[in-house]
N, C-alpha and C. Protein backbone atom coordinates (compact mmCIF):
# COMPACT_ATOMS: atom_id res chain seq x y z
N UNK A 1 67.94 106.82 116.45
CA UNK A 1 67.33 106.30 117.66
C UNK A 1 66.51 107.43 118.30
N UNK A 2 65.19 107.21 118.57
CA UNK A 2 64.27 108.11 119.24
C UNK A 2 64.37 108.30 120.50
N UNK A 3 63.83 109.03 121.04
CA UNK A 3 63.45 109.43 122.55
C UNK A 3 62.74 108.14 123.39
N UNK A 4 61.64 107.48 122.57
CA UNK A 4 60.98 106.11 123.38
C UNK A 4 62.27 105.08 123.11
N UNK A 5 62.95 105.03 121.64
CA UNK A 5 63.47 103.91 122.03
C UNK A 5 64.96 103.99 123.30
N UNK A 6 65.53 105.04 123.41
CA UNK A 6 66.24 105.20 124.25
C UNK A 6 65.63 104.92 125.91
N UNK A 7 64.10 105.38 126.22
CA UNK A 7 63.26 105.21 126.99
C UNK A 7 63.21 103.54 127.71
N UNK A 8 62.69 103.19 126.63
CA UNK A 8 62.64 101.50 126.63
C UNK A 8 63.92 101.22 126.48
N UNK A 9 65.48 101.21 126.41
CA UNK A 9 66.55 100.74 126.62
C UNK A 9 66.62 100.95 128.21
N UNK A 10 66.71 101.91 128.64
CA UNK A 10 66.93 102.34 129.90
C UNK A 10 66.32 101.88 130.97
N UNK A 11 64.92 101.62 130.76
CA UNK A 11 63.84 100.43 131.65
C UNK A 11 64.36 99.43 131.43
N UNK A 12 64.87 98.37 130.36
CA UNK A 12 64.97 97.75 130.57
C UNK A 12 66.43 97.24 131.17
N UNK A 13 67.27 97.90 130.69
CA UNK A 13 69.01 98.01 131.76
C UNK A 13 68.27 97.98 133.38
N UNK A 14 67.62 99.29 134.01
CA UNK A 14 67.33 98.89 134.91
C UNK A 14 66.43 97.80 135.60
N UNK A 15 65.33 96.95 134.71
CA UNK A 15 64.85 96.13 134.97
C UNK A 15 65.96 94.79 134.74
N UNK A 16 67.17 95.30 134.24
CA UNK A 16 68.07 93.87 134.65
C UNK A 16 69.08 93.64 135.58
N UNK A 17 69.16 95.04 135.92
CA UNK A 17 70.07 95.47 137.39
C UNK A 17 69.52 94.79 138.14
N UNK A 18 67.95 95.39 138.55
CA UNK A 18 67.47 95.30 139.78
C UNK A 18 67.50 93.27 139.92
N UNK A 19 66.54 92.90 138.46
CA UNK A 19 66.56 91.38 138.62
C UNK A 19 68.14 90.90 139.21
N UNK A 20 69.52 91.16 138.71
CA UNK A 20 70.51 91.11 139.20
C UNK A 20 70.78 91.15 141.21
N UNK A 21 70.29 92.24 140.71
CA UNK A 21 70.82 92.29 142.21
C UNK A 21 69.64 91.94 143.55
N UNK A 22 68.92 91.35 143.04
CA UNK A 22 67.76 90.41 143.95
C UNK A 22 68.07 89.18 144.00
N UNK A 23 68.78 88.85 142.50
CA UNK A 23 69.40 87.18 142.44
C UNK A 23 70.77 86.73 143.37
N UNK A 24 71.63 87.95 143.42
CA UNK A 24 73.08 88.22 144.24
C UNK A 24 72.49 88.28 145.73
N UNK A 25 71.31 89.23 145.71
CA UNK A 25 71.35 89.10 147.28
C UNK A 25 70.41 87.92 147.94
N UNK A 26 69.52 86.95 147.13
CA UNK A 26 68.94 85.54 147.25
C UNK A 26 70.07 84.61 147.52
N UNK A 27 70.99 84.46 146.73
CA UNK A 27 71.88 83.43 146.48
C UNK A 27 73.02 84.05 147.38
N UNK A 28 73.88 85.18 147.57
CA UNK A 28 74.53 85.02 148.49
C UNK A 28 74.40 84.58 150.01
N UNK A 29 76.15 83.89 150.44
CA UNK A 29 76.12 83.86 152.09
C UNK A 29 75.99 84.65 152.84
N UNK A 30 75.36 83.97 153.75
CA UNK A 30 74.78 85.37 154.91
C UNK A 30 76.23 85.55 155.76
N UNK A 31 76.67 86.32 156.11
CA UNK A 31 77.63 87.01 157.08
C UNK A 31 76.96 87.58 158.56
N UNK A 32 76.27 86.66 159.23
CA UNK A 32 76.22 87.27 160.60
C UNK A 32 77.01 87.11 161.70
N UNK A 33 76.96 87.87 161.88
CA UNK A 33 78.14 87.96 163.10
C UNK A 33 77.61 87.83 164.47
N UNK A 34 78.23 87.04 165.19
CA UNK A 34 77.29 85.78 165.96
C UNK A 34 78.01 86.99 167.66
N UNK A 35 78.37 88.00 167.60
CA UNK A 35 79.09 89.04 168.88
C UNK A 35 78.43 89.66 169.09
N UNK A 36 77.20 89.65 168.40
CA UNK A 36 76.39 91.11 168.64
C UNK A 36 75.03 90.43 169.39
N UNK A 37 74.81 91.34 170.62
CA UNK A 37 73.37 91.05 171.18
C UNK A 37 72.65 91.47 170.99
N UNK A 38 71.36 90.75 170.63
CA UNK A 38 70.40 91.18 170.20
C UNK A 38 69.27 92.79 171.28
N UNK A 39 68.62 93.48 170.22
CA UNK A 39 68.56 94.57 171.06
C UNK A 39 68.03 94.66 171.93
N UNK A 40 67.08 93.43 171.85
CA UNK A 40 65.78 93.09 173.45
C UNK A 40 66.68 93.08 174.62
N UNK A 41 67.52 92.03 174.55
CA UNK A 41 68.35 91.68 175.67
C UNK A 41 69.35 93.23 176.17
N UNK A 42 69.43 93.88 175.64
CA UNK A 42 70.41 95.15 175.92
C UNK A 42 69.73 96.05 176.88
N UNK A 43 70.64 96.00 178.03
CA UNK A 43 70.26 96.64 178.66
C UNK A 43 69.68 98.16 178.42
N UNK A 44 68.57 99.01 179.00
CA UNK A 44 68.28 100.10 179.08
C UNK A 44 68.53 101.28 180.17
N UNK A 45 67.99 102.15 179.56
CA UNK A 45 68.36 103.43 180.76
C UNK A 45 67.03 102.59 182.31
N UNK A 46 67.90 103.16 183.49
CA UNK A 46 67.08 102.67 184.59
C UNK A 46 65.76 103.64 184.86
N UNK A 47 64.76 103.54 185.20
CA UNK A 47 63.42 104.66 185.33
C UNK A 47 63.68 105.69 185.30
N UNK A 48 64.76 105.86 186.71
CA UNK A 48 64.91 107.23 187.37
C UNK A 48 65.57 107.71 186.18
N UNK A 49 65.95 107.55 185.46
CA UNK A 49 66.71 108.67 184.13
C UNK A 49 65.64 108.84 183.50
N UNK A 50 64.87 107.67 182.85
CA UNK A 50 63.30 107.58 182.13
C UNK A 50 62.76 108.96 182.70
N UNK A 51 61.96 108.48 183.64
CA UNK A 51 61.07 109.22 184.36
C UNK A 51 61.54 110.57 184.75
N UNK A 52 62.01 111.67 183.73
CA UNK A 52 62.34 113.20 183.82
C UNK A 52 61.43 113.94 183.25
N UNK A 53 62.07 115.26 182.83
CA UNK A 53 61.63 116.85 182.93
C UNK A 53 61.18 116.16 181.16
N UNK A 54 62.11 115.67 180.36
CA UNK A 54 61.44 115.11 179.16
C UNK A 54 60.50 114.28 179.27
N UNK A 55 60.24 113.51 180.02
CA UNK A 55 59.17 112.41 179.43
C UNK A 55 57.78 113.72 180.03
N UNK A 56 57.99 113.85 180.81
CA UNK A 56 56.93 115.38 181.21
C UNK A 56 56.66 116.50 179.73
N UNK A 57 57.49 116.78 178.99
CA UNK A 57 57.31 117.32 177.66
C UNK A 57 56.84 116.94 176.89
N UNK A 58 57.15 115.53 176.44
CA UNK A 58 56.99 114.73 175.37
C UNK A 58 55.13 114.07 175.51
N UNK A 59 54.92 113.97 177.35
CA UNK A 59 53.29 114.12 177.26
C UNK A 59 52.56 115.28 177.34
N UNK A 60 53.12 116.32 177.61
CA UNK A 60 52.67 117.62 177.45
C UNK A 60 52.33 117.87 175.98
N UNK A 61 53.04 117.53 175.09
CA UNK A 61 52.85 117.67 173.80
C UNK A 61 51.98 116.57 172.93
N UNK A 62 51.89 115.50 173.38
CA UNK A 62 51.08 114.44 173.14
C UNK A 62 49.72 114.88 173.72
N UNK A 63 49.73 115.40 174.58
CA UNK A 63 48.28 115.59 175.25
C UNK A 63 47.89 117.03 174.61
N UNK A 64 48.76 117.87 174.00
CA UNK A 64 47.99 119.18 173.16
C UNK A 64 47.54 118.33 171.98
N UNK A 65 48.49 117.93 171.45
CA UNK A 65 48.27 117.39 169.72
C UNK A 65 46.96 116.44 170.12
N UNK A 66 46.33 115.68 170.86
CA UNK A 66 45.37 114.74 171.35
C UNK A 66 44.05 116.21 171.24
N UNK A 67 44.08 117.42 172.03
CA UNK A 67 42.95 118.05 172.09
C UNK A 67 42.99 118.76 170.93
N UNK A 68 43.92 119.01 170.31
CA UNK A 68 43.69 119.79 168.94
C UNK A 68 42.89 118.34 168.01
N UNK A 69 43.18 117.69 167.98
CA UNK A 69 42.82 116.44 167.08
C UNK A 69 41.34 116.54 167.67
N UNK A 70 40.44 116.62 168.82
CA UNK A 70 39.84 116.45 169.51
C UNK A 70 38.73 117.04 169.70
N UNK A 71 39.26 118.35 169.36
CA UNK A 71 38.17 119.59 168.75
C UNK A 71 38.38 119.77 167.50
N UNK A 72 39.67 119.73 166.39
CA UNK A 72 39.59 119.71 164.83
C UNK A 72 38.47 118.60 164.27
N UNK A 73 38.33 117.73 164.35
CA UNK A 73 37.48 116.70 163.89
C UNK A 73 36.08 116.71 164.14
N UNK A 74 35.62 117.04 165.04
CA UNK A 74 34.02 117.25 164.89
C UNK A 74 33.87 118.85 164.13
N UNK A 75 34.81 119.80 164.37
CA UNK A 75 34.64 121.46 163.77
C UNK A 75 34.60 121.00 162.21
N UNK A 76 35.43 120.33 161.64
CA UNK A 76 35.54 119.81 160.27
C UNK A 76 34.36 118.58 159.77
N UNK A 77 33.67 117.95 160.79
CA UNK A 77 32.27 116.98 160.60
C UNK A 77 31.54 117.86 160.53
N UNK A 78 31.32 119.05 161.23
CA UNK A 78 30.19 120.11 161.42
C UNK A 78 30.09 120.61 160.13
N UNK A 79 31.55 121.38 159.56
CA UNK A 79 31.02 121.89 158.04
C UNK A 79 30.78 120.97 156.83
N UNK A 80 31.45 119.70 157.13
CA UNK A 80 31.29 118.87 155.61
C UNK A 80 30.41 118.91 154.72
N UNK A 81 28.45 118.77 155.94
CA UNK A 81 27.69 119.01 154.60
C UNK A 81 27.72 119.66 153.52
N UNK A 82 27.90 121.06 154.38
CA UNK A 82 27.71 122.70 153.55
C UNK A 82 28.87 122.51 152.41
N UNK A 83 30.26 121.87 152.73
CA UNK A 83 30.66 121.78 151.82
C UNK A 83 31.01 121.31 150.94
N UNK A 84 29.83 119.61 151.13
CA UNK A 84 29.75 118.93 149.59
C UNK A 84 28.54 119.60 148.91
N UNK A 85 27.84 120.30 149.72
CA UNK A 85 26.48 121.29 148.99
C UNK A 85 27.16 122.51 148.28
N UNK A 86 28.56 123.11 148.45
CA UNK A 86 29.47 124.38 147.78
C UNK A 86 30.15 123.18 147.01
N UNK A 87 30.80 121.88 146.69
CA UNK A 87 31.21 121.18 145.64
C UNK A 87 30.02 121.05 144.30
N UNK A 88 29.32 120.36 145.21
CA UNK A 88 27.59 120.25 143.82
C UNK A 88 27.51 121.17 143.42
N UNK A 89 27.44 122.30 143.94
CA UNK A 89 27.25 123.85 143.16
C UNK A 89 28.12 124.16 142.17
N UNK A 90 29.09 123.96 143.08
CA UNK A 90 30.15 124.69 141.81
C UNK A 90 30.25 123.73 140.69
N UNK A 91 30.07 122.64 140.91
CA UNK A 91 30.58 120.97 139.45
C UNK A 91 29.41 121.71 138.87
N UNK A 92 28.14 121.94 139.15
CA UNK A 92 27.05 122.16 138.24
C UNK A 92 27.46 123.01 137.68
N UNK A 93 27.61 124.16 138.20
CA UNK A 93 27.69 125.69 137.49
C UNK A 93 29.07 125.20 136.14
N UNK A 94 30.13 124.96 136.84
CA UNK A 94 31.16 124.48 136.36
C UNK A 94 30.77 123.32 134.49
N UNK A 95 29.92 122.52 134.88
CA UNK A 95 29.46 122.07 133.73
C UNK A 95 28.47 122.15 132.86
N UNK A 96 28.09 123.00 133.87
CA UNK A 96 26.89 124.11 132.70
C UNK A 96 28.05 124.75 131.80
N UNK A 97 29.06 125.55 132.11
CA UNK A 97 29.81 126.25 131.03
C UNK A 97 30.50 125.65 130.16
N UNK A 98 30.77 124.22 130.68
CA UNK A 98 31.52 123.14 129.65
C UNK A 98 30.41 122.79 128.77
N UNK A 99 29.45 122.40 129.22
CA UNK A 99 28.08 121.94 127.88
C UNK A 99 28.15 123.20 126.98
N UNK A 100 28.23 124.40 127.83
CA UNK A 100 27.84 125.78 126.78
C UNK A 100 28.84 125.31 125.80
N UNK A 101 29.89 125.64 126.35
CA UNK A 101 31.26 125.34 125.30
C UNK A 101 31.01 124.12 124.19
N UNK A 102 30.87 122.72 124.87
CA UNK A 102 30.91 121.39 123.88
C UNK A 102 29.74 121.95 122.70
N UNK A 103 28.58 122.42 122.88
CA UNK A 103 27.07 122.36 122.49
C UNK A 103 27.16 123.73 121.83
N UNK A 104 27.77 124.42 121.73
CA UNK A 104 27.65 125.72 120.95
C UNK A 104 27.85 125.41 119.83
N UNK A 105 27.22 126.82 118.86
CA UNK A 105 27.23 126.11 117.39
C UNK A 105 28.37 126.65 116.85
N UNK A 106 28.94 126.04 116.14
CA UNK A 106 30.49 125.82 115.82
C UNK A 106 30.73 126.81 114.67
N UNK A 107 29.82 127.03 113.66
CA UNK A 107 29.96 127.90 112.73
C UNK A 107 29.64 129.58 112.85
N UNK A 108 29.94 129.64 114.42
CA UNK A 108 29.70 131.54 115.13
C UNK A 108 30.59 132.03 114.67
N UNK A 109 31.25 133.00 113.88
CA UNK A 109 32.25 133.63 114.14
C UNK A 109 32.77 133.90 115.60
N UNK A 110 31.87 134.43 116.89
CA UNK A 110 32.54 134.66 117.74
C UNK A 110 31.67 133.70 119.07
N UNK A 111 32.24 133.51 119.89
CA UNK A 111 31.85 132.37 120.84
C UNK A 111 30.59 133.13 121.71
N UNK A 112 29.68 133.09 121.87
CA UNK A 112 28.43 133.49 122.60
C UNK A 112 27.37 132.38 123.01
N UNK A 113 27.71 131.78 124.01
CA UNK A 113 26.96 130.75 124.37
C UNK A 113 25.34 131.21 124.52
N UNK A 114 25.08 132.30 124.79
CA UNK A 114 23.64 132.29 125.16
C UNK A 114 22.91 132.61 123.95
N UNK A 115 23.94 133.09 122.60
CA UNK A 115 23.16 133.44 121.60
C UNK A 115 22.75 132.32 120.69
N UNK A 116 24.03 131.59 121.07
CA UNK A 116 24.04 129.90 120.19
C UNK A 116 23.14 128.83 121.16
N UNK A 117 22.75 129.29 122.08
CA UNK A 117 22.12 128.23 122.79
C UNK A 117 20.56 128.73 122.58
N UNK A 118 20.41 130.21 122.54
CA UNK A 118 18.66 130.34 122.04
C UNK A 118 18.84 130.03 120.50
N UNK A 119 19.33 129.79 119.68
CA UNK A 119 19.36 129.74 118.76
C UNK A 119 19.16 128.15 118.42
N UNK A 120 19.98 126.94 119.39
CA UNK A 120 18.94 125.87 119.18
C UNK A 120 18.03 125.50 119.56
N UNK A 121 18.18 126.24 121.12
CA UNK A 121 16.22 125.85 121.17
C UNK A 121 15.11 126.23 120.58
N UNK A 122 15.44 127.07 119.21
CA UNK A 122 14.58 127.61 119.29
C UNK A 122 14.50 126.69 117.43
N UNK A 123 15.18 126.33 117.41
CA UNK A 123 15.66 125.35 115.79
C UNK A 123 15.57 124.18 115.47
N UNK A 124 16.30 123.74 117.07
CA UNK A 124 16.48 121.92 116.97
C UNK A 124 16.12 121.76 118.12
N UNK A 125 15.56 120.53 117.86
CA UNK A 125 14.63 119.36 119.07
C UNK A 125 15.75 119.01 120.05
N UNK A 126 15.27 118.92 121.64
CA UNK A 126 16.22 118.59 122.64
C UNK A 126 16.44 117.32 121.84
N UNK A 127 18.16 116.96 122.74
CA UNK A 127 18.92 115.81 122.57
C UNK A 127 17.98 114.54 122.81
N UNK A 128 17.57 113.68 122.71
CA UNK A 128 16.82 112.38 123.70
C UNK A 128 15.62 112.72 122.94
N UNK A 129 14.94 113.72 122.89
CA UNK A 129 13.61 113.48 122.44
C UNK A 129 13.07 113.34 121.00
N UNK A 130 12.07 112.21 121.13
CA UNK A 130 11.53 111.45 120.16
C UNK A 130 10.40 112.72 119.25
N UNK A 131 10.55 112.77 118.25
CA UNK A 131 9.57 113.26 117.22
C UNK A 131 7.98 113.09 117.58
N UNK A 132 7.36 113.82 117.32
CA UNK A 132 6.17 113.81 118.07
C UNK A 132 5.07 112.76 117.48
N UNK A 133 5.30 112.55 116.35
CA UNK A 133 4.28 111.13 116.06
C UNK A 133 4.64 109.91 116.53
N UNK A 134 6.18 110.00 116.81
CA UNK A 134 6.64 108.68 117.39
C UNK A 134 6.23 108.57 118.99
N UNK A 135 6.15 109.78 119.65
CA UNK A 135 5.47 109.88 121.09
C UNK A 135 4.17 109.28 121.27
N UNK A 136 3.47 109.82 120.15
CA UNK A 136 1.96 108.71 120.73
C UNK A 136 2.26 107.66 120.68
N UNK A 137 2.53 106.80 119.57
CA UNK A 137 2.90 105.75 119.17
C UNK A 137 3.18 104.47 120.24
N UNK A 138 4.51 105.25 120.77
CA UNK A 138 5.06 104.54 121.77
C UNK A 138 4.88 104.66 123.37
N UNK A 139 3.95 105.84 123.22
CA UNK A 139 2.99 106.06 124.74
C UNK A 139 1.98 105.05 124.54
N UNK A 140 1.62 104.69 123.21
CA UNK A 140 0.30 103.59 123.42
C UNK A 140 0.92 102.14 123.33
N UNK A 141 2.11 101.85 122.90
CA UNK A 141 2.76 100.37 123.10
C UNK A 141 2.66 100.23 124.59
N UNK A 142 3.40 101.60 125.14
CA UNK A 142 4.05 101.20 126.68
C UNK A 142 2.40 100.90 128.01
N UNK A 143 1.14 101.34 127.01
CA UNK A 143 0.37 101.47 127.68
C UNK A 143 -0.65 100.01 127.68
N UNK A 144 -0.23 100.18 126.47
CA UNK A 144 -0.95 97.92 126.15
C UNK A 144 0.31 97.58 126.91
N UNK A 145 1.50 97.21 127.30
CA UNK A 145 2.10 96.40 127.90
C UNK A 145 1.75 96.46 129.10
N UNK A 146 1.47 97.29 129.36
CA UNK A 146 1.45 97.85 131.40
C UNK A 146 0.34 97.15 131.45
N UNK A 147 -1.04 97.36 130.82
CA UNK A 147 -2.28 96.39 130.82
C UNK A 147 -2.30 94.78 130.49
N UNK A 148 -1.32 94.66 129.95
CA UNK A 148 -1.34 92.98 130.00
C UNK A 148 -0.42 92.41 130.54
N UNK A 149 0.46 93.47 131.20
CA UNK A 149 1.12 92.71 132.54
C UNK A 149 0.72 92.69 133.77
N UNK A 150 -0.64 92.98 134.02
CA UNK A 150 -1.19 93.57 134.82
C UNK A 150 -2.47 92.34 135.30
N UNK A 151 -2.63 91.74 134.02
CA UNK A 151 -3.16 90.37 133.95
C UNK A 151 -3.20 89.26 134.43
């Protein structure tokens, strides 16, 4: 017995517990106990206890956490541009070195992206681009279509 199949035993024991015990607690009698008042109706503390040296703290501290929130949020709107303009930078730079890596030529003995990268431009035709007789070719299709849609 493997590691998954022990895996999948164990999901499914607990996927029959839980079904179990959703069916026990659907189908059992309810037990409420009809002595207890509900908490609306229960009486509370009277103001004058309310109204102390705590409820004075508790807005003292509500009213800092309110101005920190108050000035944090526009200080953090202020830099966002700059720093989805330091994200773009870095993803670029960042996947410039991953292309070096994917796009290097594989048969280097030692990894040198800039030596393997002049080495195809200077060998093989960019990725996407069409052979150069096929460029006129299809510069003059795209150029009769544009003229007789133009009609």
């Amino acid at each position: 017995m493997t590691v998954r199949h022990v895996l999948i035993a164990l999901n499914l024991f607990a996927l029959v517990a839980i079904a179990a015990y959703l069916i026990w607690a659907v189908l059992s009698p309810k037990r409420a106990s009809t002595d207890v008042e509900p908490a609306n109706l229960t009486p509370f503390l009277p103001d004058e206890d309310l109204e102390s040296r705590r409820l004075e703290r508790v807005q003292g501290w509500a009213l800092l956490f309110a101005a920190v929130v108050a000035i944090a949020l526009p200080l953090y709107w202020l830099h966002e541009p700059s720093r989805q303009k330091e994200s773009a930078n870095y993803f670029d730079k960042n996947a410039i070195h991953r292309g070096l890596v994917l796009y290097s030529d594989p048969t280097m003995d030692s990894f040198d992206p800039t030596v393997s990268l002049q080495w195809r431009s200077a060998t093989a035709p960019t990725v996407g681009a069409a052979p150069a007789s096929t460029r006129s070719a299809t510069a003059s299709r795209s150029r009769g279509r544009s003229r007789r849609s133009t009609r």
